[in-house]
N, C-alpha and C. Protein backbone atom coordinates (compact mmCIF):
# COMPACT_ATOMS: atom_id res chain seq x y z
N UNK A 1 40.20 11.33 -46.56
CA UNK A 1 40.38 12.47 -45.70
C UNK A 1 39.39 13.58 -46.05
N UNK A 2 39.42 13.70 -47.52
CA UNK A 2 38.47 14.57 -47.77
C UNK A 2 36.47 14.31 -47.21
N UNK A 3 36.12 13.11 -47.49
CA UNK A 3 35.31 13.13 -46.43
C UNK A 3 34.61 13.14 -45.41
N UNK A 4 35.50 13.31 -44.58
CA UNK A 4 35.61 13.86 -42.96
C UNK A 4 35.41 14.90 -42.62
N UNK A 5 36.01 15.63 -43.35
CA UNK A 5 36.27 16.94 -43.90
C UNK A 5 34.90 17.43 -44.19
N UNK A 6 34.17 17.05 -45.47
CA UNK A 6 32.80 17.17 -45.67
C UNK A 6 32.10 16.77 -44.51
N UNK A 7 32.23 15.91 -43.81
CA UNK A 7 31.60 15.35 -42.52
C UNK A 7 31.59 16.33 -41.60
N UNK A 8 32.28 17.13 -41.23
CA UNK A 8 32.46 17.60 -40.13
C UNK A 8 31.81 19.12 -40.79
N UNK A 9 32.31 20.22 -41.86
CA UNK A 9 31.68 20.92 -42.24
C UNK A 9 29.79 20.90 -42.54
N UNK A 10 29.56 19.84 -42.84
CA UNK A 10 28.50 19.51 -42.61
C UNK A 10 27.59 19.47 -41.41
N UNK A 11 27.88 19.12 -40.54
CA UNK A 11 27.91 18.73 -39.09
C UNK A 11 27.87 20.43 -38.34
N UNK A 12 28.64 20.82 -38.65
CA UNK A 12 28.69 22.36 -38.14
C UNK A 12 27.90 23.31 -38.53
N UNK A 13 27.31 22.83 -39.97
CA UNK A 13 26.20 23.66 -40.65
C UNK A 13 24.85 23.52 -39.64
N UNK A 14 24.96 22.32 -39.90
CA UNK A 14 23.24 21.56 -39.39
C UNK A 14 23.01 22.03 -37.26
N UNK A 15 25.01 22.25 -36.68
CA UNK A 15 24.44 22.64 -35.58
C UNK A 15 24.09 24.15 -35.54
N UNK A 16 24.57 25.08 -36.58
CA UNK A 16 25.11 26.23 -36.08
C UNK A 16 23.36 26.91 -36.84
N UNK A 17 22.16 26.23 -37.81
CA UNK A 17 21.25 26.46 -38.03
C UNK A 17 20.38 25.80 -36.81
N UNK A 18 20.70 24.80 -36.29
CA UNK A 18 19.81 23.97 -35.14
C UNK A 18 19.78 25.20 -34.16
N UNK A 19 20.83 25.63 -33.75
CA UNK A 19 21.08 26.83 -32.77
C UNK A 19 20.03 28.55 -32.58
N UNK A 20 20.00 28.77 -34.31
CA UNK A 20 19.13 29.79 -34.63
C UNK A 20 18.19 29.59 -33.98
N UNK A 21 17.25 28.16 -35.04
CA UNK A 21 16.23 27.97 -34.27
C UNK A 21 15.33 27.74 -32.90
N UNK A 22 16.86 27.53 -32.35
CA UNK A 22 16.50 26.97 -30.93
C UNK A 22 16.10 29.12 -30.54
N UNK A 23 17.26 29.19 -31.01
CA UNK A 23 16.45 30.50 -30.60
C UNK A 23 15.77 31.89 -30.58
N UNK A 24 15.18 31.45 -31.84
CA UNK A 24 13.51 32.06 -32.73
C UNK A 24 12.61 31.07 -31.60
N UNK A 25 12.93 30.44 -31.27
CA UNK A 25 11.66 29.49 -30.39
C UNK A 25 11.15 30.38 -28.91
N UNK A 26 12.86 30.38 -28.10
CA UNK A 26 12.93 31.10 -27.07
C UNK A 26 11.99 32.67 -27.22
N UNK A 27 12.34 33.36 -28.33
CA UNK A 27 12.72 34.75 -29.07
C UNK A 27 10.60 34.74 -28.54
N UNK A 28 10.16 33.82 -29.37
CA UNK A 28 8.36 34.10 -29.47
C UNK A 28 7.86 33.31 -28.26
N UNK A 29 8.36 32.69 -27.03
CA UNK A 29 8.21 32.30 -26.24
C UNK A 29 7.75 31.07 -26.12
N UNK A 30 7.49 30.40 -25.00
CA UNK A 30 6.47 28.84 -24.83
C UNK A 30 5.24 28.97 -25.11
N UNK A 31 5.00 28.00 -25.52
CA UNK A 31 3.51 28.03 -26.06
C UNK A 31 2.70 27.16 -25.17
N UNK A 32 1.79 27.83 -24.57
CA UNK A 32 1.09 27.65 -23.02
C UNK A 32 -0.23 27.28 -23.94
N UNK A 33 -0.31 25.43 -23.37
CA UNK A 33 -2.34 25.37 -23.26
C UNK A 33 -2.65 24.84 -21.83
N UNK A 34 -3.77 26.05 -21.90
CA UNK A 34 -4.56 25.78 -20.49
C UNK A 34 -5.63 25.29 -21.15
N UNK A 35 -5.91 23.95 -19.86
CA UNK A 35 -6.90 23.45 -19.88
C UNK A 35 -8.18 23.89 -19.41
N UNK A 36 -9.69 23.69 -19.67
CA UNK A 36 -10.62 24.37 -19.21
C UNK A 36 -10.93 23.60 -17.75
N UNK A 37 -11.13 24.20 -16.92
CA UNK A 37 -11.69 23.68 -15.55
C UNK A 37 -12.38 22.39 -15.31
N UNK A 38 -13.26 22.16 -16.19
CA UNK A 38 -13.36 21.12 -15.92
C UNK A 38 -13.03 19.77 -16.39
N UNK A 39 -11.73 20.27 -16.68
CA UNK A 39 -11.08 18.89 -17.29
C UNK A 39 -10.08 18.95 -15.91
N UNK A 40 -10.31 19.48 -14.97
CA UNK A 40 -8.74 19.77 -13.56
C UNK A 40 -9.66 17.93 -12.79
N UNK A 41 -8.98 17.13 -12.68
CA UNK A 41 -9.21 15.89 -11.95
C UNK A 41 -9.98 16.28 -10.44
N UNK A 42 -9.38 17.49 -10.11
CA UNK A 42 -9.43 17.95 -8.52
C UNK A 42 -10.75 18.75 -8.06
N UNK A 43 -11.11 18.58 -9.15
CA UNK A 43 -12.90 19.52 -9.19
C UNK A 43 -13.85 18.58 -9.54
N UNK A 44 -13.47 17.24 -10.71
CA UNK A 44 -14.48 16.77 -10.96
C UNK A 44 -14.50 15.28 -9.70
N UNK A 45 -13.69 15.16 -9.18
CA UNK A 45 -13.34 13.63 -8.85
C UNK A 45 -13.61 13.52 -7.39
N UNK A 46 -14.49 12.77 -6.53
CA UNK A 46 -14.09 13.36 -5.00
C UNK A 46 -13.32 12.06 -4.70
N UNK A 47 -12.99 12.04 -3.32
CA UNK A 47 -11.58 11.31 -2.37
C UNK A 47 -10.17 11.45 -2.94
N UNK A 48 -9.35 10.20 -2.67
CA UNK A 48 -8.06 10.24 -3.01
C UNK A 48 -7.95 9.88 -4.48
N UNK A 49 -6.88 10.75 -5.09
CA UNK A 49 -6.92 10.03 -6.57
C UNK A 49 -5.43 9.86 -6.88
N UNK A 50 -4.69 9.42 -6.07
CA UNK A 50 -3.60 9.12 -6.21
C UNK A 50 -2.70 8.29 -5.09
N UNK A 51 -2.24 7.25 -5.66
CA UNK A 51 -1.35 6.89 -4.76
C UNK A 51 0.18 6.02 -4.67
N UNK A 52 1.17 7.08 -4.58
CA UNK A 52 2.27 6.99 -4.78
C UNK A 52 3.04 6.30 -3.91
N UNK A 53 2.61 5.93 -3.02
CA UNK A 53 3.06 4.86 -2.02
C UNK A 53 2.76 3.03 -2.67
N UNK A 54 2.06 3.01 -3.44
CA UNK A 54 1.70 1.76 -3.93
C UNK A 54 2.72 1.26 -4.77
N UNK A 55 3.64 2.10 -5.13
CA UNK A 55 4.95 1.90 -6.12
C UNK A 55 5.62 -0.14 -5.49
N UNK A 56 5.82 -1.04 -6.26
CA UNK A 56 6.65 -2.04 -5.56
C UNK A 56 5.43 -2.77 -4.85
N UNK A 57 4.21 -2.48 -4.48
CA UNK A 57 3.35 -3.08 -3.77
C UNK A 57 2.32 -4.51 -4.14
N UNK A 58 2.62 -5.62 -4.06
CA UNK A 58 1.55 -6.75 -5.05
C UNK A 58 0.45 -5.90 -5.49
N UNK A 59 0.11 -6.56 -6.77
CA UNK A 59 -0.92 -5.40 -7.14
C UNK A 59 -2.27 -5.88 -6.96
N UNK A 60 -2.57 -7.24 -6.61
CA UNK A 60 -3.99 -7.55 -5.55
C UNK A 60 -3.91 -6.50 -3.99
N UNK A 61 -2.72 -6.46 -3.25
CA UNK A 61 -3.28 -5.84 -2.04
C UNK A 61 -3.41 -4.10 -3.03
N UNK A 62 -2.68 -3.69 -3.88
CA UNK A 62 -2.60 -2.19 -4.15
C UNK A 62 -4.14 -2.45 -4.41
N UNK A 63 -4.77 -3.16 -5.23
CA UNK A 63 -6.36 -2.92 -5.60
C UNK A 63 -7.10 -3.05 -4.13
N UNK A 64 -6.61 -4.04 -3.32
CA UNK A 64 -7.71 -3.95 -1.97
C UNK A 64 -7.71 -2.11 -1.24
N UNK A 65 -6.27 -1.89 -1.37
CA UNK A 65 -5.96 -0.43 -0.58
C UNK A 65 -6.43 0.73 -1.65
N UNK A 66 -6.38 0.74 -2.44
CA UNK A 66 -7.50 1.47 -3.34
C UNK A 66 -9.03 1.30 -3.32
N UNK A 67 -9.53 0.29 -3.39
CA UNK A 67 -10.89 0.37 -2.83
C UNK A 67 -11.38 0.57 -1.58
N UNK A 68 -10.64 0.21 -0.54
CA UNK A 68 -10.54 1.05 0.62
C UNK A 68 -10.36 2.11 0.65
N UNK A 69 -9.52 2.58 0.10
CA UNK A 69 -9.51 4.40 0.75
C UNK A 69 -10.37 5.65 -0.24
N UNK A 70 -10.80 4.78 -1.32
CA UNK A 70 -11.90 5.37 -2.41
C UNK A 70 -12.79 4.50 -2.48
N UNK A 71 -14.12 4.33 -1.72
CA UNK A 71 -15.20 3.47 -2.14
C UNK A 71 -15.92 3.87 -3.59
N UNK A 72 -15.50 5.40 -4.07
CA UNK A 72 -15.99 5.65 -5.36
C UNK A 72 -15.28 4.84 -6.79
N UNK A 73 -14.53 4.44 -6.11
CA UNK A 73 -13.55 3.58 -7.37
C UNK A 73 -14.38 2.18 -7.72
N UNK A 74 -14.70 1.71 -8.53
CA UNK A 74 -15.20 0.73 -9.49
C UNK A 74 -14.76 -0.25 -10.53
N UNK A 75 -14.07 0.21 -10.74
CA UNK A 75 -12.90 0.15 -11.61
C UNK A 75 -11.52 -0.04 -11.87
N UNK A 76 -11.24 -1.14 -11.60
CA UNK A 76 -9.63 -0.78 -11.27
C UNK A 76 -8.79 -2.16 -11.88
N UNK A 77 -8.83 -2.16 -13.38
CA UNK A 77 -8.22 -3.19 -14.19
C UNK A 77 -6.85 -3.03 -13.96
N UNK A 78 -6.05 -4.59 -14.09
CA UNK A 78 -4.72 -4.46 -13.81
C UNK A 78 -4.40 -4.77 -15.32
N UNK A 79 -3.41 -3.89 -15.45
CA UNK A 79 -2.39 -4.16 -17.03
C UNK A 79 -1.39 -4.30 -16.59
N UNK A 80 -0.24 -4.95 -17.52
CA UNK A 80 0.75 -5.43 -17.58
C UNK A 80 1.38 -4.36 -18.07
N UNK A 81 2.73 -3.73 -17.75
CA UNK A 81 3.26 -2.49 -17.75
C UNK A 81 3.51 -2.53 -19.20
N UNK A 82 3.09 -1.41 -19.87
CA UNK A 82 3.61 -1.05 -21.03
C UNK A 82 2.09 -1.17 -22.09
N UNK A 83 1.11 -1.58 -21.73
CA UNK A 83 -0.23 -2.03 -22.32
C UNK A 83 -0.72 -1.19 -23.13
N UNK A 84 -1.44 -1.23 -23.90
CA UNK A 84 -2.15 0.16 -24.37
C UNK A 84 -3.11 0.29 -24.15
N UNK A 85 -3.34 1.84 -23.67
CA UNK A 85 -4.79 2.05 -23.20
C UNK A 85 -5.22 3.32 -23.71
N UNK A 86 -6.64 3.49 -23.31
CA UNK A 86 -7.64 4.62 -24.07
C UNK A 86 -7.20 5.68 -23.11
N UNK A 87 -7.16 6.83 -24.24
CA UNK A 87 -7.03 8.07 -23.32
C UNK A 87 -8.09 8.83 -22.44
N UNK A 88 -9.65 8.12 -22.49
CA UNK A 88 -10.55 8.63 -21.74
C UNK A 88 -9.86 9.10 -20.21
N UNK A 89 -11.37 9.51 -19.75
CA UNK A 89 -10.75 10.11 -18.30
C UNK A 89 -12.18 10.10 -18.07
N UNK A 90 -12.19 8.74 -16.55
CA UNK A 90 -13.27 8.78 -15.83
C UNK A 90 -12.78 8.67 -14.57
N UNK A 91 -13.57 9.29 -13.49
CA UNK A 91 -13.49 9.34 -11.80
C UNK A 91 -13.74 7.75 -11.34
N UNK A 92 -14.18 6.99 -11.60
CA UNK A 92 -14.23 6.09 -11.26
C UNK A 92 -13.32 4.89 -11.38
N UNK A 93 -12.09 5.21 -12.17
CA UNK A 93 -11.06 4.27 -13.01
C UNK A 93 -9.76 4.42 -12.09
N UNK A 94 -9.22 3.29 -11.78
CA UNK A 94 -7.43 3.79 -11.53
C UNK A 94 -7.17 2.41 -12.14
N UNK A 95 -6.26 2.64 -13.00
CA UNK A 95 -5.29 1.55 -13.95
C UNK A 95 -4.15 0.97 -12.83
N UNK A 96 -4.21 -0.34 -12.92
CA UNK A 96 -3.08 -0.49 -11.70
C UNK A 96 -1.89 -1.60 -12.66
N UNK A 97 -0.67 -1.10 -12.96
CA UNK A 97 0.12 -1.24 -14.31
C UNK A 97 1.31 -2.37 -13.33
N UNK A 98 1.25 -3.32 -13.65
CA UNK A 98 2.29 -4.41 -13.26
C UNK A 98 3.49 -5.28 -13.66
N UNK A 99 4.57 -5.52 -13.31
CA UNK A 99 5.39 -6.15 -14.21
C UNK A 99 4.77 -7.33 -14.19
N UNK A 100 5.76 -8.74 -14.67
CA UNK A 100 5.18 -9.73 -14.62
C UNK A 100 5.57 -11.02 -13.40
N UNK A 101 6.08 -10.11 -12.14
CA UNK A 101 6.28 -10.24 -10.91
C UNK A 101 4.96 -10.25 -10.31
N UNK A 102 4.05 -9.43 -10.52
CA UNK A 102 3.04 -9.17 -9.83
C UNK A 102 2.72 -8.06 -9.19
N UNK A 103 4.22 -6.91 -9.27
CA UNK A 103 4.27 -5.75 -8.53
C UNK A 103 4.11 -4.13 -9.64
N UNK A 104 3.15 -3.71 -8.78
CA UNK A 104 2.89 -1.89 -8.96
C UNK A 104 3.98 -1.30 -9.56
N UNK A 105 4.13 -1.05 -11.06
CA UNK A 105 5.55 -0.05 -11.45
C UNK A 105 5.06 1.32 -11.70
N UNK A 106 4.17 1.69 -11.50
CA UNK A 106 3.81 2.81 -11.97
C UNK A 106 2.24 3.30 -10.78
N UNK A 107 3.03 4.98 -10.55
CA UNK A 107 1.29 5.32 -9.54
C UNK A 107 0.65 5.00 -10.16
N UNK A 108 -0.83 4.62 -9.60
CA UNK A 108 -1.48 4.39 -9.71
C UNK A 108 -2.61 6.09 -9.27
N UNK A 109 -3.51 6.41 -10.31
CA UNK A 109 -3.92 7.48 -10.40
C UNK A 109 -5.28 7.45 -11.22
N UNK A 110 -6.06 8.31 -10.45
CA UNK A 110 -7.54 8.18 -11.53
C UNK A 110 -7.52 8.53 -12.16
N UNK A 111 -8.06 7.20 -13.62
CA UNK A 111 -7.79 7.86 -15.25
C UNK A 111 -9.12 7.48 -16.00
């Protein structure tokens, strides 16, 4: 009984300090990074760079309808959802991420 007891006093410590902090956080505000301009996709990239309709779509026709509606696209490797990839960022790239159905789980977006 007695360690339940400790359990729970314990427990009340760790929320009632979690709480402070939560708000010393609030207290000095969010901590905002802006990015510099030309890292904005929408300045460096021209045509469509997104497409959220491709969700569920085979991911051979999603690559034909991406090179169609962006002839600037070049690039457009299919991974298997969950893959690991480089964090670069080029205009010419859209990752097209698939289960092992064959279908689009994720937009597809220039990366």
């Amino acid at each position: 009984m007695d360690s339940k007891f400790a359990h729970i006093i314990v427990f009340f410590l760790l929320a009632t300090s979690f709480e402070t902090l939560m708000a010393r956080k609030e207290i000095d505000g969010p901590e905002v990074i802006e990015l510099p301009k030309e890292f904005d996709s929408n300045l460096m990239c021209e045509g469509k760079q997104r497409w959220p309709e491709l969700i569920g779509v085979p991911t051979k026709l999603a690559k034909e309808i991406i090179e169609k509606e962006n002839p600037s696209i070049t690039n457009i490797p299919i991974l298997l959802n969950g893959s690991p990839i480089t964090l670069d960022y080029l205009c010419y790239r859209v990752r097209l991420f698939d289960n092992i159905l064959g279908f689009v789980v994720q937009m597809p977006v220039v990366t």
